[in-house]
Protein backbone atom coordinates (compact mmCIF):
# COMPACT_ATOMS: atom_id res chain seq x y z
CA UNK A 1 -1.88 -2.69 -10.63
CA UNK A 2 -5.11 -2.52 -12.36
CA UNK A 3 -8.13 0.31 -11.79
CA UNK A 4 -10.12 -1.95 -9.42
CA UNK A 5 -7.09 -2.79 -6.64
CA UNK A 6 -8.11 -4.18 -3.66
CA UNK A 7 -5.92 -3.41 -0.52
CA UNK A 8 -5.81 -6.60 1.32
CA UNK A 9 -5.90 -5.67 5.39
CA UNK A 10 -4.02 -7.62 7.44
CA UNK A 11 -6.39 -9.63 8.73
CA UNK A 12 -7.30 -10.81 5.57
CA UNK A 13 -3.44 -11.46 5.06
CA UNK A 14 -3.17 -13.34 8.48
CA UNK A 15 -5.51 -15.77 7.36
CA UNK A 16 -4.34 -16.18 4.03
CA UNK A 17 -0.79 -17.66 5.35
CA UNK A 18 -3.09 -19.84 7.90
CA UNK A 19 -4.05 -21.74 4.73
CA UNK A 20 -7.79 -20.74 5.82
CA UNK A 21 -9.06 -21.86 2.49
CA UNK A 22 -12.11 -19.51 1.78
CA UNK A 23 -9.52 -16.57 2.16
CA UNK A 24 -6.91 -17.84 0.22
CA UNK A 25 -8.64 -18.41 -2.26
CA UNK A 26 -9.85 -15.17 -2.87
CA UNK A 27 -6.33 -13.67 -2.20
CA UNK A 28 -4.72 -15.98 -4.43
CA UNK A 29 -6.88 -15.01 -7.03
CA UNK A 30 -6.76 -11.33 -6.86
CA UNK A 31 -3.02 -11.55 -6.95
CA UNK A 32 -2.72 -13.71 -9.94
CA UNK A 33 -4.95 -10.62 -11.53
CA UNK A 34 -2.36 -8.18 -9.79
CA UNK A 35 -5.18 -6.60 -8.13
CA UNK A 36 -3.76 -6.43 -4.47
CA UNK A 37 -2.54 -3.41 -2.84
CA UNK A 38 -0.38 -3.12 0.12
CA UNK A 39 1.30 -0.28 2.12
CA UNK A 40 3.43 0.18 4.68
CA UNK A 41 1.55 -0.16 7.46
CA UNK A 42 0.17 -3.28 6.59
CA UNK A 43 3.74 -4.42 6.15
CA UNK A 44 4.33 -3.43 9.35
CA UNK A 45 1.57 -4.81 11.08
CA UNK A 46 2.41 -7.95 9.42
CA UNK A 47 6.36 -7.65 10.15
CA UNK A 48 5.37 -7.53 14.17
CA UNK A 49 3.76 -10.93 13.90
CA UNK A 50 6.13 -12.59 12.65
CA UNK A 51 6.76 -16.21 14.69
CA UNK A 52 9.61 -17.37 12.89
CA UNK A 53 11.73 -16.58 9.16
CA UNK A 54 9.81 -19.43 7.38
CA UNK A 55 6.57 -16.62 7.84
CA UNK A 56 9.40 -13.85 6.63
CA UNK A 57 9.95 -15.81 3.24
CA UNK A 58 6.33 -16.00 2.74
CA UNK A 59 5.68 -12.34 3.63
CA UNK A 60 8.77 -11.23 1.66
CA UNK A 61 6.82 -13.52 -1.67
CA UNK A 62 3.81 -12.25 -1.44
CA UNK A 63 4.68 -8.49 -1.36
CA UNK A 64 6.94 -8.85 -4.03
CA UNK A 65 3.26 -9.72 -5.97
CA UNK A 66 1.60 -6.36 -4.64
CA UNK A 67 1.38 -3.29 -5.89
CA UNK A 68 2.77 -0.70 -2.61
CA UNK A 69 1.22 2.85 -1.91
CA UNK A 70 2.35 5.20 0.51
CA UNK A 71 0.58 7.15 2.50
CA UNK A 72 1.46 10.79 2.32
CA UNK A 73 1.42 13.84 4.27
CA UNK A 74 -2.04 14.93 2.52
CA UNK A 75 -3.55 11.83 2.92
CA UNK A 76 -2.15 11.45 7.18
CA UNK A 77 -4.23 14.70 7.10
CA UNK A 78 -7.36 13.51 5.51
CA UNK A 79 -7.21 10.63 7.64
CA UNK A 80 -6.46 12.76 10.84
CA UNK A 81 -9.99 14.66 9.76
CA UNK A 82 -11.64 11.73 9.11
CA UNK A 83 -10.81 10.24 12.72
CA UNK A 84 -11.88 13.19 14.18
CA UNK A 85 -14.98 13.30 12.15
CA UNK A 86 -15.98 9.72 13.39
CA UNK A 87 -14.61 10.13 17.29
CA UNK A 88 -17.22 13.17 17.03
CA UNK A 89 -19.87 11.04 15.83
CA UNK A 90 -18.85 8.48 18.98
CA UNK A 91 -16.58 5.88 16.53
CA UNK A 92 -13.67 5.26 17.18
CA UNK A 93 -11.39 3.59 15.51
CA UNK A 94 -7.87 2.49 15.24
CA UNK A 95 -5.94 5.37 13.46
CA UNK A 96 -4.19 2.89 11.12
CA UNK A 97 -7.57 1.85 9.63
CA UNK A 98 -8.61 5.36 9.41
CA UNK A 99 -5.55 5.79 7.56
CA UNK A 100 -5.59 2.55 5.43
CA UNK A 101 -9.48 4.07 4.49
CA UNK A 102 -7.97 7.08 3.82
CA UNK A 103 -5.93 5.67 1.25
CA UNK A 104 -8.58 3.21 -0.32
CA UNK A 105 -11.03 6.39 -0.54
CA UNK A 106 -8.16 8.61 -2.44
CA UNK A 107 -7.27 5.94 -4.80
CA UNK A 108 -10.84 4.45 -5.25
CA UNK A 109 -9.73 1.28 -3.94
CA UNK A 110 -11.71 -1.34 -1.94
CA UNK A 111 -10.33 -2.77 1.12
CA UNK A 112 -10.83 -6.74 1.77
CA UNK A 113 -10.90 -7.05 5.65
CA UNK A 114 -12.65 -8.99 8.11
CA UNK A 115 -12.76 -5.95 10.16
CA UNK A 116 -15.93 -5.06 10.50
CA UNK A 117 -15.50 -1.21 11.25
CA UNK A 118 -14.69 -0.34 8.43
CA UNK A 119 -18.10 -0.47 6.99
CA UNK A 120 -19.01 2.56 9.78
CA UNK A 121 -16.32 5.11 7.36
CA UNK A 122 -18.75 6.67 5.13
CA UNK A 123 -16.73 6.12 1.61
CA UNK A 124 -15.16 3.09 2.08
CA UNK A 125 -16.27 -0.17 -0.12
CA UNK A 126 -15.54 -3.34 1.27
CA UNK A 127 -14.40 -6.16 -0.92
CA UNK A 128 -16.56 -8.97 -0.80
């Protein structure tokens, strides 16, 4: 992985394997520059989806082209504070984006999404 890794949300990656071309594009380029970034609860997310084992193949290929981080103990705290932070500001949010962010913040990632909350998490960039 390179210093300016994207982590590609699931939605992003959902679209991708639709063949909607604006989005594939993009992700096919960032992984032919080994810029994406996955972890595991993207995986997952994208594992539950699943419709049938031709979508498994393709999953299988494309994460064998990512880089994987986990998300540790530290960083399920961090994330933990930063939820809290936002549900006292009145945002809240799904605790596996606050927890993807989490991760993207640490590791001075961006995050490509078409989620649009998680421009509200102070610290996050979104890739464009």
């Amino acid at each position: 992985m390179t210093k300016d890794g994207v982590i590609v949300d699931t939605s992003v990656l959902i679209s991708f394997f639709r063949g909607e071309e604006k989005i594939a594009d993009k992700v096919s380029s960032l992984l032919q520059n080994n810029r994406v970034v996955t972890t595991g609860i993207i995986i997952a997310e994208l594992l539950q989806g699943m419709k049938d084992m031709r979508e498994e193949s393709n999953i299988s290929d494309i994460l064998a082209e990512t880089s994987p981080l986990e998300i540790t103990i530290d960083l399920w705290i961090k994330a933990g504070n930063l939820a809290l932070s936002l549900r006292r500001k009145g945002i809240n949010l799904p605790l596996t984006d606050v927890a993807i962010a989490a991760l993207a913040i640490e590791q001075n990632l961006s995050i490509f999404t078409l989620d649009k909350h998680f421009e509200q998490i102070p610290g996050v960039r979104v890739y464009k």
